[in-house]
C-alpha atoms as a PDB file:
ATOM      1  CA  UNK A   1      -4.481  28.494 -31.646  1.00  0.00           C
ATOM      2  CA  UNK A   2      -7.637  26.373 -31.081  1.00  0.00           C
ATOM      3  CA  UNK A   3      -9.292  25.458 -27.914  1.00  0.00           C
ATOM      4  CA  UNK A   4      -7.715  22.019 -28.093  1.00  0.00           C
ATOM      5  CA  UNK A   5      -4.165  23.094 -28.837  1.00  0.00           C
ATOM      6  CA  UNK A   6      -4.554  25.920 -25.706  1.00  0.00           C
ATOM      7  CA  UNK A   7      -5.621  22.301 -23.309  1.00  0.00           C
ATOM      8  CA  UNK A   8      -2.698  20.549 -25.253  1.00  0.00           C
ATOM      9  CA  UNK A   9      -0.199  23.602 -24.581  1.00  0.00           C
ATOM     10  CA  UNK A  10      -1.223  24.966 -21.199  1.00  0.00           C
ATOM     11  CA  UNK A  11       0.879  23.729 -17.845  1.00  0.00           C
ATOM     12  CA  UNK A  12       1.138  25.485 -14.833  1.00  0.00           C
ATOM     13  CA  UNK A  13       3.812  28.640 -14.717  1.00  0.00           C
ATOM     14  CA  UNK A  14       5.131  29.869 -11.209  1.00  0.00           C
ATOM     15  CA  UNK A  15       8.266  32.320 -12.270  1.00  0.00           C
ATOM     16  CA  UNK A  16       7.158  35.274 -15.230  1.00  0.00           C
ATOM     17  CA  UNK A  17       9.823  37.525 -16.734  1.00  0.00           C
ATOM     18  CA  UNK A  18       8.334  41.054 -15.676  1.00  0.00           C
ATOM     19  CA  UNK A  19       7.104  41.890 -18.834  1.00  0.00           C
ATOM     20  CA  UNK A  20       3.318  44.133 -18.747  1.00  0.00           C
ATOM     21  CA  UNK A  21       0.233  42.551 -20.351  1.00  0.00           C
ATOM     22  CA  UNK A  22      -0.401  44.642 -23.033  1.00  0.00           C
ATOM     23  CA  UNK A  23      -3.664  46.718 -22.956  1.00  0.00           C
ATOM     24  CA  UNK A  24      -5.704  45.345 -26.132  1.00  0.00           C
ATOM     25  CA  UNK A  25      -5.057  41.724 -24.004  1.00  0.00           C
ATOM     26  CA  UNK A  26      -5.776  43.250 -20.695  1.00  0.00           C
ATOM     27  CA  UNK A  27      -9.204  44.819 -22.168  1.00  0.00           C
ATOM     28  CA  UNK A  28      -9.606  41.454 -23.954  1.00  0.00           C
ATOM     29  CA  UNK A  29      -9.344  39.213 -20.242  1.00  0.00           C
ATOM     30  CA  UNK A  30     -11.695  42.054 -18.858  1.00  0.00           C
ATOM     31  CA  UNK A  31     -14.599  41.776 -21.068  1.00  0.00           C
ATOM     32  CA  UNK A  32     -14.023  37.979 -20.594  1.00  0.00           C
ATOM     33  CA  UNK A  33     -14.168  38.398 -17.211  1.00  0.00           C
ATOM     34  CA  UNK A  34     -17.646  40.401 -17.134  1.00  0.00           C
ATOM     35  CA  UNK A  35     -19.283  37.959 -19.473  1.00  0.00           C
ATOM     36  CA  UNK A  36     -18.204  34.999 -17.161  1.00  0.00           C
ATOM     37  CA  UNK A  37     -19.450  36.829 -14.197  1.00  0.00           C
ATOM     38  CA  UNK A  38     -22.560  37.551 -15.870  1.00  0.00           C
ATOM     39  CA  UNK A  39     -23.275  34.258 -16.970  1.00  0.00           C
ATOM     40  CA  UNK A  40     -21.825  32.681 -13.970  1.00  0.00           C
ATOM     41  CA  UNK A  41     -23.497  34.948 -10.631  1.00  0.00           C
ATOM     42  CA  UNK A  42     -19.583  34.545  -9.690  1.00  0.00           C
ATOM     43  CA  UNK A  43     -17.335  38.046  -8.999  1.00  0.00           C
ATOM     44  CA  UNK A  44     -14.177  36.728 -10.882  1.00  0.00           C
ATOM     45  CA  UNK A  45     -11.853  40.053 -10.972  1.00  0.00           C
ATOM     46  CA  UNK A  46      -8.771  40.669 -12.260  1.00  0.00           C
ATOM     47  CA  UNK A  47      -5.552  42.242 -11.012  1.00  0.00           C
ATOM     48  CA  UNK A  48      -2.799  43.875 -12.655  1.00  0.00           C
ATOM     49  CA  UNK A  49       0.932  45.707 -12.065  1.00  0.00           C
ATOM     50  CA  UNK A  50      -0.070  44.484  -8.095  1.00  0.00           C
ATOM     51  CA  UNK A  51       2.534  42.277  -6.687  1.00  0.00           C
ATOM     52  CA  UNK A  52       0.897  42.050  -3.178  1.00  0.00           C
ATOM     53  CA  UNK A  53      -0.812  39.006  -3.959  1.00  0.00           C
ATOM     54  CA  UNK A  54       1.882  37.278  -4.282  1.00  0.00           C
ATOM     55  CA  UNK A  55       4.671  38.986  -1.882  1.00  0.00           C
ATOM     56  CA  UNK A  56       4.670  36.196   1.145  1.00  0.00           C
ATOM     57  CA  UNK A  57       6.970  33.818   2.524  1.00  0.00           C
ATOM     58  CA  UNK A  58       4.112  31.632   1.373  1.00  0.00           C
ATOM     59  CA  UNK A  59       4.273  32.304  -2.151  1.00  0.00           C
ATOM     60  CA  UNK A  60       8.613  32.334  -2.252  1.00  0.00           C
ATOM     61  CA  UNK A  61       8.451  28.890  -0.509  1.00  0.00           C
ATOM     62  CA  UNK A  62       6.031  27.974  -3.403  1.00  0.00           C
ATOM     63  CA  UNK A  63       8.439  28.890  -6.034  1.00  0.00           C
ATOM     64  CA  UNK A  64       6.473  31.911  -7.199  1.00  0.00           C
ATOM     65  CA  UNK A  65       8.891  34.762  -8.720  1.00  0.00           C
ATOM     66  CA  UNK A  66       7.596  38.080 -10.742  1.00  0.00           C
ATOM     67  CA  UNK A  67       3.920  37.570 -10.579  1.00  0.00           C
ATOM     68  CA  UNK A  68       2.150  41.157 -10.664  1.00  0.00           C
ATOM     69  CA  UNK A  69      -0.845  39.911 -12.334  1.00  0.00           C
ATOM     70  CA  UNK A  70      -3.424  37.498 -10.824  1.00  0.00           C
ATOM     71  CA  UNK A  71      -6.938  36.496 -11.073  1.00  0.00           C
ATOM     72  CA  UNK A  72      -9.214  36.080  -7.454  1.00  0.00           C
ATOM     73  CA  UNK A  73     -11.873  33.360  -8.228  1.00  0.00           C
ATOM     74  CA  UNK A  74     -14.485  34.608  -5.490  1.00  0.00           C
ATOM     75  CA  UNK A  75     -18.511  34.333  -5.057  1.00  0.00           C
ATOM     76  CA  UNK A  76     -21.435  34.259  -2.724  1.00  0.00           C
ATOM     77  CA  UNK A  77     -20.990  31.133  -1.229  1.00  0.00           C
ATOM     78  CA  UNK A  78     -22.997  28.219  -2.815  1.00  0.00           C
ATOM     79  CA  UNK A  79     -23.350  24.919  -2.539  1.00  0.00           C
ATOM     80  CA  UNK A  80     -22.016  25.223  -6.295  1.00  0.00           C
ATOM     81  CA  UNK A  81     -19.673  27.861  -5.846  1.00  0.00           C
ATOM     82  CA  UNK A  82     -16.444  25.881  -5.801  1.00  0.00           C
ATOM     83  CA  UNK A  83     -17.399  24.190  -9.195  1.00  0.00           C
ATOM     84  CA  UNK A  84     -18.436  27.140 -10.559  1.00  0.00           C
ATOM     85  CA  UNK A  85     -15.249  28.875 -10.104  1.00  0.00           C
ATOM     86  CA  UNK A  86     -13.404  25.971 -11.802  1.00  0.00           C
ATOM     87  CA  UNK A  87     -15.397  25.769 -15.138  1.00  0.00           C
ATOM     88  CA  UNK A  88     -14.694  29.719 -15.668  1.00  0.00           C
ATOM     89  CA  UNK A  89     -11.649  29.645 -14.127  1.00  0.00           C
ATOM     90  CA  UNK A  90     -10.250  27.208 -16.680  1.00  0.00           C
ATOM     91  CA  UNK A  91     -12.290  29.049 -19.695  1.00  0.00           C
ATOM     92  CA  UNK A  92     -10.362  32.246 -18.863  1.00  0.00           C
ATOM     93  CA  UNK A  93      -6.986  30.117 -18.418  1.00  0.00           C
ATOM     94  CA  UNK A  94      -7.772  29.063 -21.982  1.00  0.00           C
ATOM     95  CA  UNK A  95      -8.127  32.279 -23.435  1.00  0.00           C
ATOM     96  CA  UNK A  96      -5.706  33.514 -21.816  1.00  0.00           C
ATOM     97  CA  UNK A  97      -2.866  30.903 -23.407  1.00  0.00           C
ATOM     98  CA  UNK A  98      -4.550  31.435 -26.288  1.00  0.00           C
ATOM     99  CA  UNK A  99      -3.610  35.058 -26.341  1.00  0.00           C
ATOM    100  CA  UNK A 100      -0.126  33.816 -25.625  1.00  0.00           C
ATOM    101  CA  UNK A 101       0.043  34.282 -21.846  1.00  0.00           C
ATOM    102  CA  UNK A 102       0.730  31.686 -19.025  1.00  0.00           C
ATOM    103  CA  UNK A 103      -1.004  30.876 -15.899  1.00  0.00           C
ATOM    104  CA  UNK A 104      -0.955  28.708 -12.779  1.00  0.00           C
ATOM    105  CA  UNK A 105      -3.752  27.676 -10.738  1.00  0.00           C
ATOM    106  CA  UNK A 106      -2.745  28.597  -6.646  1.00  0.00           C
ATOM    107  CA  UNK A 107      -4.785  27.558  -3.417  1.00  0.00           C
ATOM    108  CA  UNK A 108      -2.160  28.232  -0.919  1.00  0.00           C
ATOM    109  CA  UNK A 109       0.521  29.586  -2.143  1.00  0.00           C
ATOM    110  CA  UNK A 110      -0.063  33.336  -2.407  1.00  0.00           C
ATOM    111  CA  UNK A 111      -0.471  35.861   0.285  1.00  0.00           C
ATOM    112  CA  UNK A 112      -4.376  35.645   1.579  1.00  0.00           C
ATOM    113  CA  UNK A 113      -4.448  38.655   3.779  1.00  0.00           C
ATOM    114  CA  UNK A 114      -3.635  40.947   1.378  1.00  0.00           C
ATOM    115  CA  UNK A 115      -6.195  39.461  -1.412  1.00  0.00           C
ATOM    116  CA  UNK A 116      -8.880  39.184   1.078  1.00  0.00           C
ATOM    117  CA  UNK A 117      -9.227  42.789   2.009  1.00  0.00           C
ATOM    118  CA  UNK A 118     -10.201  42.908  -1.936  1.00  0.00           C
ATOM    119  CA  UNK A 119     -13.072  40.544  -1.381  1.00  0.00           C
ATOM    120  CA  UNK A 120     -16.273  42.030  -0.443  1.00  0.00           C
ATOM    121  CA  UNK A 121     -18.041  41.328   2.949  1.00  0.00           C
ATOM    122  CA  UNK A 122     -20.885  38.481   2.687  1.00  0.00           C
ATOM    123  CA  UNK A 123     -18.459  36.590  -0.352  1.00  0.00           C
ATOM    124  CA  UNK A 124     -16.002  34.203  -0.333  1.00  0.00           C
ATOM    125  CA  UNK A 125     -12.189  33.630  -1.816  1.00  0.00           C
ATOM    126  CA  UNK A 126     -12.038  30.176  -3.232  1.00  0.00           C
ATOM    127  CA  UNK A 127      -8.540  30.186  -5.527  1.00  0.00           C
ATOM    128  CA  UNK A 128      -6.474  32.526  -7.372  1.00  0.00           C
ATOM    129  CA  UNK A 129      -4.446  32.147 -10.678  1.00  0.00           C
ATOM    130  CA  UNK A 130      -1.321  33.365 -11.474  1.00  0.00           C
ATOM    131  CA  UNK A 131      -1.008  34.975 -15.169  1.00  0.00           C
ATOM    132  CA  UNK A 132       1.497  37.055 -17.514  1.00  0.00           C
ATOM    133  CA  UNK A 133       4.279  35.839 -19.800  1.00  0.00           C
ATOM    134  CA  UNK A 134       5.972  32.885 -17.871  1.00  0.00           C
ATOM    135  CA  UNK A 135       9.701  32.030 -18.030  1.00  0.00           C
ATOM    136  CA  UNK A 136       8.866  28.869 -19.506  1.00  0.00           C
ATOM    137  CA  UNK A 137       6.184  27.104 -20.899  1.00  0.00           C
ATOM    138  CA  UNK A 138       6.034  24.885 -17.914  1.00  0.00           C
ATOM    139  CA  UNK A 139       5.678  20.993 -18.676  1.00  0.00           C
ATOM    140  CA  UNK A 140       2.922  18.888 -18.816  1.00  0.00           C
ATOM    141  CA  UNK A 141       1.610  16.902 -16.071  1.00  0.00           C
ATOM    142  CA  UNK A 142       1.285  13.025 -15.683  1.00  0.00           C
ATOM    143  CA  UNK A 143      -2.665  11.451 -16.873  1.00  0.00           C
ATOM    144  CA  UNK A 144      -4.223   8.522 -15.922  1.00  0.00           C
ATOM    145  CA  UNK A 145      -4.997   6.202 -18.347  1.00  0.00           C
ATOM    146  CA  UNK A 146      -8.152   6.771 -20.088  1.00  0.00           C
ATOM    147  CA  UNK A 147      -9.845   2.930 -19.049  1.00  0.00           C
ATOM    148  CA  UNK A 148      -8.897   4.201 -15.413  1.00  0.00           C
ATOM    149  CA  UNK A 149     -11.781   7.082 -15.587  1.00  0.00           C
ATOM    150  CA  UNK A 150     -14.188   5.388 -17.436  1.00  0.00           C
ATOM    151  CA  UNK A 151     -17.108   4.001 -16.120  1.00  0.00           C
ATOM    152  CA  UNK A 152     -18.944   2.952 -19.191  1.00  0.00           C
ATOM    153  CA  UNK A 153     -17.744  -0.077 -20.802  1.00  0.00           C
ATOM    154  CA  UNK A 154     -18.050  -0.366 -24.822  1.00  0.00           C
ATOM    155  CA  UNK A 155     -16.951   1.311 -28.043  1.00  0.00           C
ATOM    156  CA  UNK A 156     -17.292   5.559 -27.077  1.00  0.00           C
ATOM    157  CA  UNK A 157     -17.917   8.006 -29.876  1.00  0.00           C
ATOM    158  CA  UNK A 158     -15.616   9.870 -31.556  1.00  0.00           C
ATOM    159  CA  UNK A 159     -16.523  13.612 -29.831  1.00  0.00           C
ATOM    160  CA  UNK A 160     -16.439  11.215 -26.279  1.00  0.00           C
ATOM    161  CA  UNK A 161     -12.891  10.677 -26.358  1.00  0.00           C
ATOM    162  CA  UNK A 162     -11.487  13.894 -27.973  1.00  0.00           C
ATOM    163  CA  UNK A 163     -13.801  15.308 -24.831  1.00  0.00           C
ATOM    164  CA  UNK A 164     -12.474  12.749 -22.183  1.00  0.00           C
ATOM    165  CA  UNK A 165      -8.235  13.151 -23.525  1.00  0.00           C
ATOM    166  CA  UNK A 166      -8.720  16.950 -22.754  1.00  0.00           C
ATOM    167  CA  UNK A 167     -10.349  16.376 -19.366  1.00  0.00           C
ATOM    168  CA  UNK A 168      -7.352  14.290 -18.730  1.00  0.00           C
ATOM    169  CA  UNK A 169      -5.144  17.117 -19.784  1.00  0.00           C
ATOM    170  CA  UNK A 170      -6.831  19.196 -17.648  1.00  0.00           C
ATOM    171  CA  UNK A 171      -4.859  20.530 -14.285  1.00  0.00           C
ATOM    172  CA  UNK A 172      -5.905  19.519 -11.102  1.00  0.00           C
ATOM    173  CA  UNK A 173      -5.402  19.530  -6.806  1.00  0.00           C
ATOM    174  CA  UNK A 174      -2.027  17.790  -6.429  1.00  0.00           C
ATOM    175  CA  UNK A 175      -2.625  16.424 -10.036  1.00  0.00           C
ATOM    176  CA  UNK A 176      -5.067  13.917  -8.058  1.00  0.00           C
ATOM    177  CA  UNK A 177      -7.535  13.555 -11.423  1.00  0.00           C
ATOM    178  CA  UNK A 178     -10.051  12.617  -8.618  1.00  0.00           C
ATOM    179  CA  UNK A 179     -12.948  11.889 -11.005  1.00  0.00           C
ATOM    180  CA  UNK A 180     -14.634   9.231 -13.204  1.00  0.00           C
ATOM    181  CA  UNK A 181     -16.195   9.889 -16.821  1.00  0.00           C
ATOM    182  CA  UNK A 182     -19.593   7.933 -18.461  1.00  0.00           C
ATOM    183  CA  UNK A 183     -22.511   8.014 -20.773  1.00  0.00           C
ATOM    184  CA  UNK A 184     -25.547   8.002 -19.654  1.00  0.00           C
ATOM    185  CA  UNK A 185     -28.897   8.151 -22.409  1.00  0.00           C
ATOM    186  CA  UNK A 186     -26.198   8.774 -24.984  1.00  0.00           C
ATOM    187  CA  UNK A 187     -25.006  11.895 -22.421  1.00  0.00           C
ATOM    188  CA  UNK A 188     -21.362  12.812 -21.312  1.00  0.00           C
ATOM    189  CA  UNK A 189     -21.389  12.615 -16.980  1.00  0.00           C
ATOM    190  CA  UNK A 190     -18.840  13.546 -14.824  1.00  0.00           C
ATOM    191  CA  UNK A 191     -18.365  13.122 -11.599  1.00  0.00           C
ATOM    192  CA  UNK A 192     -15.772  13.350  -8.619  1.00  0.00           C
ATOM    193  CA  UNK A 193     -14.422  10.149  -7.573  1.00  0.00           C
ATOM    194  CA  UNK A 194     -13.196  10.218  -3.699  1.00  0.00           C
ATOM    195  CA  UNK A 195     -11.981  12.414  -1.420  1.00  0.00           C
ATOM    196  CA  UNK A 196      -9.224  14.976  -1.813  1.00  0.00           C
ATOM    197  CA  UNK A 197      -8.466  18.841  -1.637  1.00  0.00           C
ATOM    198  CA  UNK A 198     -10.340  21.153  -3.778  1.00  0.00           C
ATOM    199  CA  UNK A 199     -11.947  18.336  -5.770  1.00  0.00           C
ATOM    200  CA  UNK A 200     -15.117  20.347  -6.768  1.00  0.00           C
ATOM    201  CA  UNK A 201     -13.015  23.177  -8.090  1.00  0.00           C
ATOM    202  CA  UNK A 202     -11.335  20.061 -10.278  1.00  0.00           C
ATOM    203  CA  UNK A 203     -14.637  18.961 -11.317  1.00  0.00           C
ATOM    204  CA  UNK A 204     -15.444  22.444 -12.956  1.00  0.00           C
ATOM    205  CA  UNK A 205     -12.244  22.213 -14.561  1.00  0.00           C
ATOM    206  CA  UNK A 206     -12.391  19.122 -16.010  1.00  0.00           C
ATOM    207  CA  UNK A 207     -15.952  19.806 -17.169  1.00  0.00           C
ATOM    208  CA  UNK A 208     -14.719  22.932 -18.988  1.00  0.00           C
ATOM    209  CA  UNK A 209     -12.510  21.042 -20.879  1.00  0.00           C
ATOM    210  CA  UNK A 210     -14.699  18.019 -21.832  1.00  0.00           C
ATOM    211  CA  UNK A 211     -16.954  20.318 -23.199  1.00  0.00           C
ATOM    212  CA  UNK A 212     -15.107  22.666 -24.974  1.00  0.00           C
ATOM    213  CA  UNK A 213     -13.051  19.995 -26.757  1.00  0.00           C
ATOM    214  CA  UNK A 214     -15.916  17.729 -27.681  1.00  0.00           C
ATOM    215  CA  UNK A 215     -18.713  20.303 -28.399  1.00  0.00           C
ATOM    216  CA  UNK A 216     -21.132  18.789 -25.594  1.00  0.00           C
ATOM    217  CA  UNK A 217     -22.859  19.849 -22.863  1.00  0.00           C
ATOM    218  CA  UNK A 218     -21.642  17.473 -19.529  1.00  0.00           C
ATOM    219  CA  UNK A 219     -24.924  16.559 -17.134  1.00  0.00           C
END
């Protein structure tokens, strides 16, 4: 599977069947995971076989069944941070359907006392993501048109739009898709458009998948 099939195929998952993450995948996510910290300053860790995360009235009233396995997107906080926790969120999210898994992206739904005594003093819990072998596939989410993003007018190259469908495909807040796209000295830009929950985390995502679908760097 290629990076654009993953953005094609990946929707959100809440209920997973039970079944363990085998170790050559869990080893895989890891290493992920410590070059994405590296790269990023972020402390992205994993957890797995611990159901505490998600065992809240919270995360039953958000439909969430069987999740043992879950991803806390944390960080000294930045003026950044939020962003930052988006565009490697989604990049592990990616890999992760890649390798066949399913995921779901969760601000509120999950139970925050219990994840927050695994976040070190002095940094701060932005999201965490649900992952392991869903019940279904989920379904994909309604897109804006493409004109209704845009911000430059005119004929867009080829590597533009593959870039800008993916960023459409790409999951966000309340699927709110709170940002506008452009070209600027022959550049991809990105930006959030308006006001709504957890739009810088969006903007990361979106960025991710520009970028990895088109093969350019967003400004």
């Amino acid at each position: 599977m290629d990076i654009v099939q993953a953005i094609r195929e990946r929707h959100s998952v809440r209920a997973y069947t039970g079944r363990k993450i085998e170790e050559d995948k869990r080893d895989k996510l890891e290493e992920l995971i410590r070059a994405c910290n590296e790269e990023s300053g972020l402390h992205i860790r994993i957890r797995f076989d611990d159901p505490s995360g998600f065992d809240s009235r919270l995360a039953h009233y958000g439909k969430f069944r069987n999740v043992e396995n879950y991803i806390i997107l944390a960080g000294k906080p930045s003026d950044d941070l939020d962003e930052k926790c988006g565009y490697y969120g989604e990049k592990i999210v990616l890999e992760a359907q890649r390798m066949g898994l399913n995921t779901c992206w969760v601000a509120l739904s999950f139970n925050k006392s219990s994840v927050k005594k695994l976040i070190p003093e002095g940094e701060k819990l932005v999201l965490v993501i649900s992952i392991g072998y869903g019940e279904t596939q989920g379904t994909a989410h309604k897109s804006r048109a493409l004109e209704s993003v845009m911000v430059t007018k005119g004929v867009m190259p080829d590597w533009f739009r593959k870039g800008a469908e993916a960023a459409l495909m790409a999951p966000t807040a309340i699927n709110q898709q709170k940002f506008k796209m452009g070209m600027k000295d022959g550049n991809p830009v990105i930006r959030i458009a308006g006001i709504g929950p957890y739009t810088k985390v969006d903007l990361g995502i979106v960025k991710y998948n520009f970028e990895a679908a088109s093969g350019h760097k967003v400004k």
